[in-house]
Protein backbone atom coordinates (compact mmCIF):
# COMPACT_ATOMS: atom_id res chain seq x y z
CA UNK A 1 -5.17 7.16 -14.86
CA UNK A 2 -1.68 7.43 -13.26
CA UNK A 3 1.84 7.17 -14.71
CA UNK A 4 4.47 6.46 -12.86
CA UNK A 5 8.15 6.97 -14.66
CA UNK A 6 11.54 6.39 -13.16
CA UNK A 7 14.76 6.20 -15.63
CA UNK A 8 18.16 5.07 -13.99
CA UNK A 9 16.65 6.75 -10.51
CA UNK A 10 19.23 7.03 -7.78
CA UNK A 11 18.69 8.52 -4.29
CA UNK A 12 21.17 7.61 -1.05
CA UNK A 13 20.28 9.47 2.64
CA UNK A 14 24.03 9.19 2.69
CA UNK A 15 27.56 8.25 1.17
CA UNK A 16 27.19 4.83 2.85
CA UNK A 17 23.36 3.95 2.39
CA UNK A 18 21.76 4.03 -1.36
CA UNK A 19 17.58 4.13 -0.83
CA UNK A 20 17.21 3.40 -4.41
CA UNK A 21 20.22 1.86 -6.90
CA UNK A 22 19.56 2.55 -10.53
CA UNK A 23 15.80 2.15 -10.50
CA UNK A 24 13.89 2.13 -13.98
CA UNK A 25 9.83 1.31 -14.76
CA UNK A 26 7.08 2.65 -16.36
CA UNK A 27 3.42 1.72 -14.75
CA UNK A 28 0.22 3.10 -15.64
CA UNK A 29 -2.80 2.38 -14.29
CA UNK A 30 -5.84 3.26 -11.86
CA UNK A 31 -4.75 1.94 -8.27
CA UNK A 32 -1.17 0.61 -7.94
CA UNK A 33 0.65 -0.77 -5.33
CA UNK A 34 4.49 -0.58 -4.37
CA UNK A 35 5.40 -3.69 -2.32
CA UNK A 36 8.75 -4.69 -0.24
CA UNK A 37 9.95 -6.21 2.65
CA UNK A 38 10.77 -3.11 4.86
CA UNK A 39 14.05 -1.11 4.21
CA UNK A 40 13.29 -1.77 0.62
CA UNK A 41 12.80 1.94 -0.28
CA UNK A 42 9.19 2.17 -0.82
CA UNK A 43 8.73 5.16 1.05
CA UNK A 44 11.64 7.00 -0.34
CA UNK A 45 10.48 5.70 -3.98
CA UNK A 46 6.89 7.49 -2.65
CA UNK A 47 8.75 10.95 -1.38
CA UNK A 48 10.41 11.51 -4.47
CA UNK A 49 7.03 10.94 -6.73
CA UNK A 50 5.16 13.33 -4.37
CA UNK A 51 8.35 15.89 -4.76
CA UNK A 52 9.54 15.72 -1.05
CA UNK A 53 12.70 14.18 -2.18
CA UNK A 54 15.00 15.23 -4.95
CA UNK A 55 16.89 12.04 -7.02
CA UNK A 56 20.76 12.56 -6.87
CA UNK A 57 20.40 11.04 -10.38
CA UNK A 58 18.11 9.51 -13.03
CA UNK A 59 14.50 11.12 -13.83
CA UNK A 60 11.23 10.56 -12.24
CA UNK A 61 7.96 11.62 -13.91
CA UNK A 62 4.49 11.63 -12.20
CA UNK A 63 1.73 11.81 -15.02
CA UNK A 64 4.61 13.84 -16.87
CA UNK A 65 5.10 16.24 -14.18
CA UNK A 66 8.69 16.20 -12.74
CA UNK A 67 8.11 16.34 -9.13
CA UNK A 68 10.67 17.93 -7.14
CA UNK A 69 10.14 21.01 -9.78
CA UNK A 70 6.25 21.35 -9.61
CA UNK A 71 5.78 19.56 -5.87
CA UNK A 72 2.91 22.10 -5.90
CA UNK A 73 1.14 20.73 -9.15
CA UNK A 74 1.74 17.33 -7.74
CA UNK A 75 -0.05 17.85 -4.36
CA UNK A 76 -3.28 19.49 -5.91
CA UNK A 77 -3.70 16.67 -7.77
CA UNK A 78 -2.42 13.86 -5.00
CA UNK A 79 -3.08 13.77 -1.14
CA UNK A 80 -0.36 11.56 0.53
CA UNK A 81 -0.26 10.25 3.78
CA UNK A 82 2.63 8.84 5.18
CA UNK A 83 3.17 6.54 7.91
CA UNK A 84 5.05 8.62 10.18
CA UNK A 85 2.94 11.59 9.77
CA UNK A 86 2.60 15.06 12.53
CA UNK A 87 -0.73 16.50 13.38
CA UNK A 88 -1.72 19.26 15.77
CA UNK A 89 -0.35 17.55 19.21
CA UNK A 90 -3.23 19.44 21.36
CA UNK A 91 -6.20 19.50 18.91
CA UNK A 92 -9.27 17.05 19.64
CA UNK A 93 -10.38 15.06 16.53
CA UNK A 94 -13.57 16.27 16.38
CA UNK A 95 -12.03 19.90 15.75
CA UNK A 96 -9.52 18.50 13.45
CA UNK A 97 -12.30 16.86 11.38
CA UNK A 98 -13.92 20.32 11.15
CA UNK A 99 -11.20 22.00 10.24
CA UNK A 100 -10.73 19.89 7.11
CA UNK A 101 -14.37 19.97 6.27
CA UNK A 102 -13.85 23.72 6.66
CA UNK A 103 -10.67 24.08 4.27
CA UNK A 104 -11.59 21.36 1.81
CA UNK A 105 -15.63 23.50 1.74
CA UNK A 106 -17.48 19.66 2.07
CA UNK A 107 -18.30 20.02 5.86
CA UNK A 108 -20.96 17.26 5.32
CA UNK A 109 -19.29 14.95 3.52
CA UNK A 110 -15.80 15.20 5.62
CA UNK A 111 -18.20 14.62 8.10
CA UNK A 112 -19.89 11.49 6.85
CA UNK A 113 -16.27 9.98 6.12
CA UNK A 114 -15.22 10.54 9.53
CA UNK A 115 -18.10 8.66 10.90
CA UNK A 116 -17.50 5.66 8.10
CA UNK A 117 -13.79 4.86 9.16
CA UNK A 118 -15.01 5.15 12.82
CA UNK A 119 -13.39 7.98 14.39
CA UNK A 120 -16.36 9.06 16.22
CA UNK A 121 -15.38 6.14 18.76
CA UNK A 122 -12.50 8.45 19.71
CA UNK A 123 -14.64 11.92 18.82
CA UNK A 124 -13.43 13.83 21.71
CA UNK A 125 -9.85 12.56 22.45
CA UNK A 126 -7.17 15.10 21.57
CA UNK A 127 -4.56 14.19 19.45
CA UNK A 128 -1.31 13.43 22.08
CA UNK A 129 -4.20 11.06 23.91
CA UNK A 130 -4.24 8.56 20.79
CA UNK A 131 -3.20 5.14 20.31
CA UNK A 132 -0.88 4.81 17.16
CA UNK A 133 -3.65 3.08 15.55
CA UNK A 134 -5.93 5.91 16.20
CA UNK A 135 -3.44 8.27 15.09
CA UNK A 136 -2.62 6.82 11.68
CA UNK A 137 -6.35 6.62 11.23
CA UNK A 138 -6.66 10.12 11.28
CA UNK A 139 -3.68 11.09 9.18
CA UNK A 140 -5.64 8.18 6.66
CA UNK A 141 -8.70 10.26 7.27
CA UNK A 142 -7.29 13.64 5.99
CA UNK A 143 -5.38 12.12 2.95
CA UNK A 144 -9.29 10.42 1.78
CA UNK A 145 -10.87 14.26 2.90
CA UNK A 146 -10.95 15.25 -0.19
CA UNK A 147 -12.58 13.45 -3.31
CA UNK A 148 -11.47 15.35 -5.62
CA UNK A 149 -7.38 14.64 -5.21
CA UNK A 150 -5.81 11.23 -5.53
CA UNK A 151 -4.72 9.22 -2.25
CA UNK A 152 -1.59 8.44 -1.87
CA UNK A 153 -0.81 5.67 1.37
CA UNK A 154 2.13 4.66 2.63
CA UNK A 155 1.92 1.46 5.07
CA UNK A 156 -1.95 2.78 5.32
CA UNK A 157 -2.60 -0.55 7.06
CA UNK A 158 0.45 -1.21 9.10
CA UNK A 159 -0.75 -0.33 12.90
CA UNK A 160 -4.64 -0.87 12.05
CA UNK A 161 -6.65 -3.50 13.54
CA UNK A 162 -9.14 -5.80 11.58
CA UNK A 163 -12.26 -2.94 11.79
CA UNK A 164 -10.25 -0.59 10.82
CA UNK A 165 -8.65 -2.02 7.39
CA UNK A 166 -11.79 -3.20 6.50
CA UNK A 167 -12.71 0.68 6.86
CA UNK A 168 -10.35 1.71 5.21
CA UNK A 169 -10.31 -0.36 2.62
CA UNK A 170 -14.03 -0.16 1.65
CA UNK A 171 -13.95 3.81 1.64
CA UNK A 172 -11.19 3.21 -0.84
CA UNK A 173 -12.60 1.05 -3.16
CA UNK A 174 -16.40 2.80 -2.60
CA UNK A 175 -14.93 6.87 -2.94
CA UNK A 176 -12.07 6.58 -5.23
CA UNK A 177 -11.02 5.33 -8.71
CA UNK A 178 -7.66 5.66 -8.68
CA UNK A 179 -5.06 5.65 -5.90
CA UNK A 180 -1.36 4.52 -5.00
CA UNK A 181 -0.18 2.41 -1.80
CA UNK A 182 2.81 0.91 -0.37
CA UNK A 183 2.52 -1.91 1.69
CA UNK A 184 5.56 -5.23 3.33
CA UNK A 185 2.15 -7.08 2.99
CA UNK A 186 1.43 -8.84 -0.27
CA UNK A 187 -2.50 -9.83 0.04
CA UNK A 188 -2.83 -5.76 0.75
CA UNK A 189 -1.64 -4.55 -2.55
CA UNK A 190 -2.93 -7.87 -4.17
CA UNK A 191 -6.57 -7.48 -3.42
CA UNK A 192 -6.24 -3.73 -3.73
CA UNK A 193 -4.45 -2.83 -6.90
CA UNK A 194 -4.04 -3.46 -10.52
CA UNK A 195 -0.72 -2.88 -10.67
CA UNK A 196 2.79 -3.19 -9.02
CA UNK A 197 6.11 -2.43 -8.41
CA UNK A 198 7.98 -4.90 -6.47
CA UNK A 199 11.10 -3.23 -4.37
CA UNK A 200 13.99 -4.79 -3.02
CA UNK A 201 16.70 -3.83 -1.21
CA UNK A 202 16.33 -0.80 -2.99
CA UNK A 203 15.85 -1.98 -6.37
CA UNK A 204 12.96 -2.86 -9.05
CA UNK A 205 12.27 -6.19 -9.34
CA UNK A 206 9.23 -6.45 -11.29
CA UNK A 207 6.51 -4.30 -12.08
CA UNK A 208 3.44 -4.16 -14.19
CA UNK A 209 -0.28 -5.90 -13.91
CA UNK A 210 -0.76 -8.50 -11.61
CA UNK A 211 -0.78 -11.63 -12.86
CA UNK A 212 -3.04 -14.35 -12.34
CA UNK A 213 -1.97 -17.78 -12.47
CA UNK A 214 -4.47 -20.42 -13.72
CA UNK A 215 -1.86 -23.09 -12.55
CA UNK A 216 -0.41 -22.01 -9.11
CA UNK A 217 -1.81 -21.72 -5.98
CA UNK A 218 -1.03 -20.18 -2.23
CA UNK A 219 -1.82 -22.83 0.35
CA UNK A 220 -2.48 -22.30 3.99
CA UNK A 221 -1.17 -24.30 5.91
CA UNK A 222 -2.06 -24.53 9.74
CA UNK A 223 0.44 -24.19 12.03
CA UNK A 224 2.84 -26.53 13.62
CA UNK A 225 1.22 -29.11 10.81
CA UNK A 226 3.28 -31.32 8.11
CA UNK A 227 1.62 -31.74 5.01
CA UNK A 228 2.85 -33.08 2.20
CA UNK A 229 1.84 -30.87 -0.24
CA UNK A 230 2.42 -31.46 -4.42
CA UNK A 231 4.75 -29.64 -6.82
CA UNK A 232 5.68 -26.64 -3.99
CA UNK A 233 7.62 -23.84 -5.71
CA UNK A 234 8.65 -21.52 -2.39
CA UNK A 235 7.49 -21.61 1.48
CA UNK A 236 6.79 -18.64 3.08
CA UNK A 237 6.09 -20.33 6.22
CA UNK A 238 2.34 -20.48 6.39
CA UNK A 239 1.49 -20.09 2.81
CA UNK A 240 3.03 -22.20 0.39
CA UNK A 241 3.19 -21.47 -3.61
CA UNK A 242 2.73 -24.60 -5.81
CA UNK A 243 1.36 -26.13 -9.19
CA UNK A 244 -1.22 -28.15 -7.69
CA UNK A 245 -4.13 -30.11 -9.07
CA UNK A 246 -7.18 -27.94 -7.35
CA UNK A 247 -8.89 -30.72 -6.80
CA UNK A 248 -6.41 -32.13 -4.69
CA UNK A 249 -6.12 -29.16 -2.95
CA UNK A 250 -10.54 -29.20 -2.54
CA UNK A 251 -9.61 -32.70 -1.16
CA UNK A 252 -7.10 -31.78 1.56
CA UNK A 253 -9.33 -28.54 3.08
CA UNK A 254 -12.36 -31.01 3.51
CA UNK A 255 -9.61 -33.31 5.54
CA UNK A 256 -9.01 -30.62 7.39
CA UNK A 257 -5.15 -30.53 6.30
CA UNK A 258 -5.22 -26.96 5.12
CA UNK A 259 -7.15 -23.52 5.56
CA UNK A 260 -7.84 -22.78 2.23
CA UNK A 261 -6.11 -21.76 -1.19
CA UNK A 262 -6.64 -19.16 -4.10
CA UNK A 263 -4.81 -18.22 -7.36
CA UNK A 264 -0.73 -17.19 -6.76
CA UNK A 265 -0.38 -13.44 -7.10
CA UNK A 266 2.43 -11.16 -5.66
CA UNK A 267 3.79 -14.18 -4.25
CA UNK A 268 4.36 -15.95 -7.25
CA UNK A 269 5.90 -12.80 -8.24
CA UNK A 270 8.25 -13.53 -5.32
CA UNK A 271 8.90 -17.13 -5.88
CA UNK A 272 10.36 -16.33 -9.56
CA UNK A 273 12.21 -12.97 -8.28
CA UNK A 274 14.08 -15.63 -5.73
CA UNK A 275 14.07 -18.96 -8.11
């Protein structure tokens, strides 16, 4: 189980720029998700709970443990990966993955992981020689190395192509019981956490579970189409949230009017933050 604490949390890169503005929660759970448009200071939120980052007020508390004091404590226990990360700029991959078998002392089953998120497609390529996709799915790959420490993903998804999330995502949800994500993409921490903590513009929204509407629904919509859809509660261009009849809604994918539809989540969360 993880706890994430902040009280009155303020951080600012600068005099000019505040990250975070006064930023209180409490969320515990198993797998949670931080979610915000980008510049909404999910990744600073994520440096200062892994200790990288000091608040310049407020507290923050990782399963009690004040991070910017015990960074150490916090990173045997969590394995973050960043989007932006730096790995060795000459190294092949297939070295890298053996050093990490090596220092983690699971050379078989670093080995096996490597092979289920695909990077023996790109086995022999040296780091410098990667695409940024490639590259982030290594620095994914070293953060999920070790079973025995928590992941810890910023934008894991961001510059990954449909084989690869689906990667990803199923050595996430098959190796580990408990991690934490940040993602600009609501269906990613929607169909991949419990809980959430919705950012922005550098402040706390909402958090907690989350929720399931037995009333509201996301339609898609194709593109370039009209359709007069019932009881619509925000538009976010190809996905519209309403209180629709799901019948009617059965009705209009047969027609051919929309793609499908599914129980609001995050983006009902949205659609109240904004009403």
């Amino acid at each position: 189980m993880i706890t994430l604490e902040a009280e009155k949390l303020s951080f600012s890169y600068d005099s000019r720029t505040m990250a975070l503005k006064n930023v209180s929660f409490k969320v515990k759970g198993k797998r949670i998700g931080i979610v915000g448009q980008n510049g909404s200071g999910k990744t600073t939120l994520l440096s200062i709970f892994m200790g990288f980052l000091k608040p310049d007020s407020g507290k923050v508390t990782l399963n009690g443990v004040i991070p910017y004091r015990e960074r150490s404590k916090i990173l045997r226990i969590f394995a973050p990966s960043f989007e932006k990360g730096r790995l060795p700029y000459r190294m092949r991959v297939r070295d890298l993955v053996g050093l990490v078998g090596e220092v983690i002392g699971d050379r078989k089953g670093v080995d096996a992981l490597a092979q289920n998120l695909g990077l023996l497609d790109f086995y022999d390529k040296r780091v410098y020689e990667l695409s940024s996709g490639q590259e982030q799915l290594l620095w994914i790959f070293n953060a999920l190395s070790d079973a025995n420490r928590i992941p810890v993903l910023d934008e894991p998804f961001v510059h990954l192509d449909i084989h690869a999330y689906r990667r990803v995502a199923r050595v996430l949800k098959e190796r580990f019981s408990s991690y934490i994500l940040t993602s600009h993409v609501p269906e990613d921490v929607e169909l991949l956490t419990e809980s959430v903590i919705v950012l922005e513009r550098g402040e706390v929204r909402w958090y907690g579970r989350i929720p399931e509407s037995e009333t509201t629904y996301e339609v898609f919509v194709p593109s370039n189409t009209k359709v007069d859809i019932p009881n619509v509660i925000a538009d976010f261009g190809n996905v519209l949230v309403c209180d629709c009849d799901p019948g009617v809604l059965e009705s209009m994918m047969r027609m051919g009017l929309i793609r499908g539809y599914k129980k609001a989540g995050v983006r009902l969360l949205y659609a109240k933050i904004h009403d």
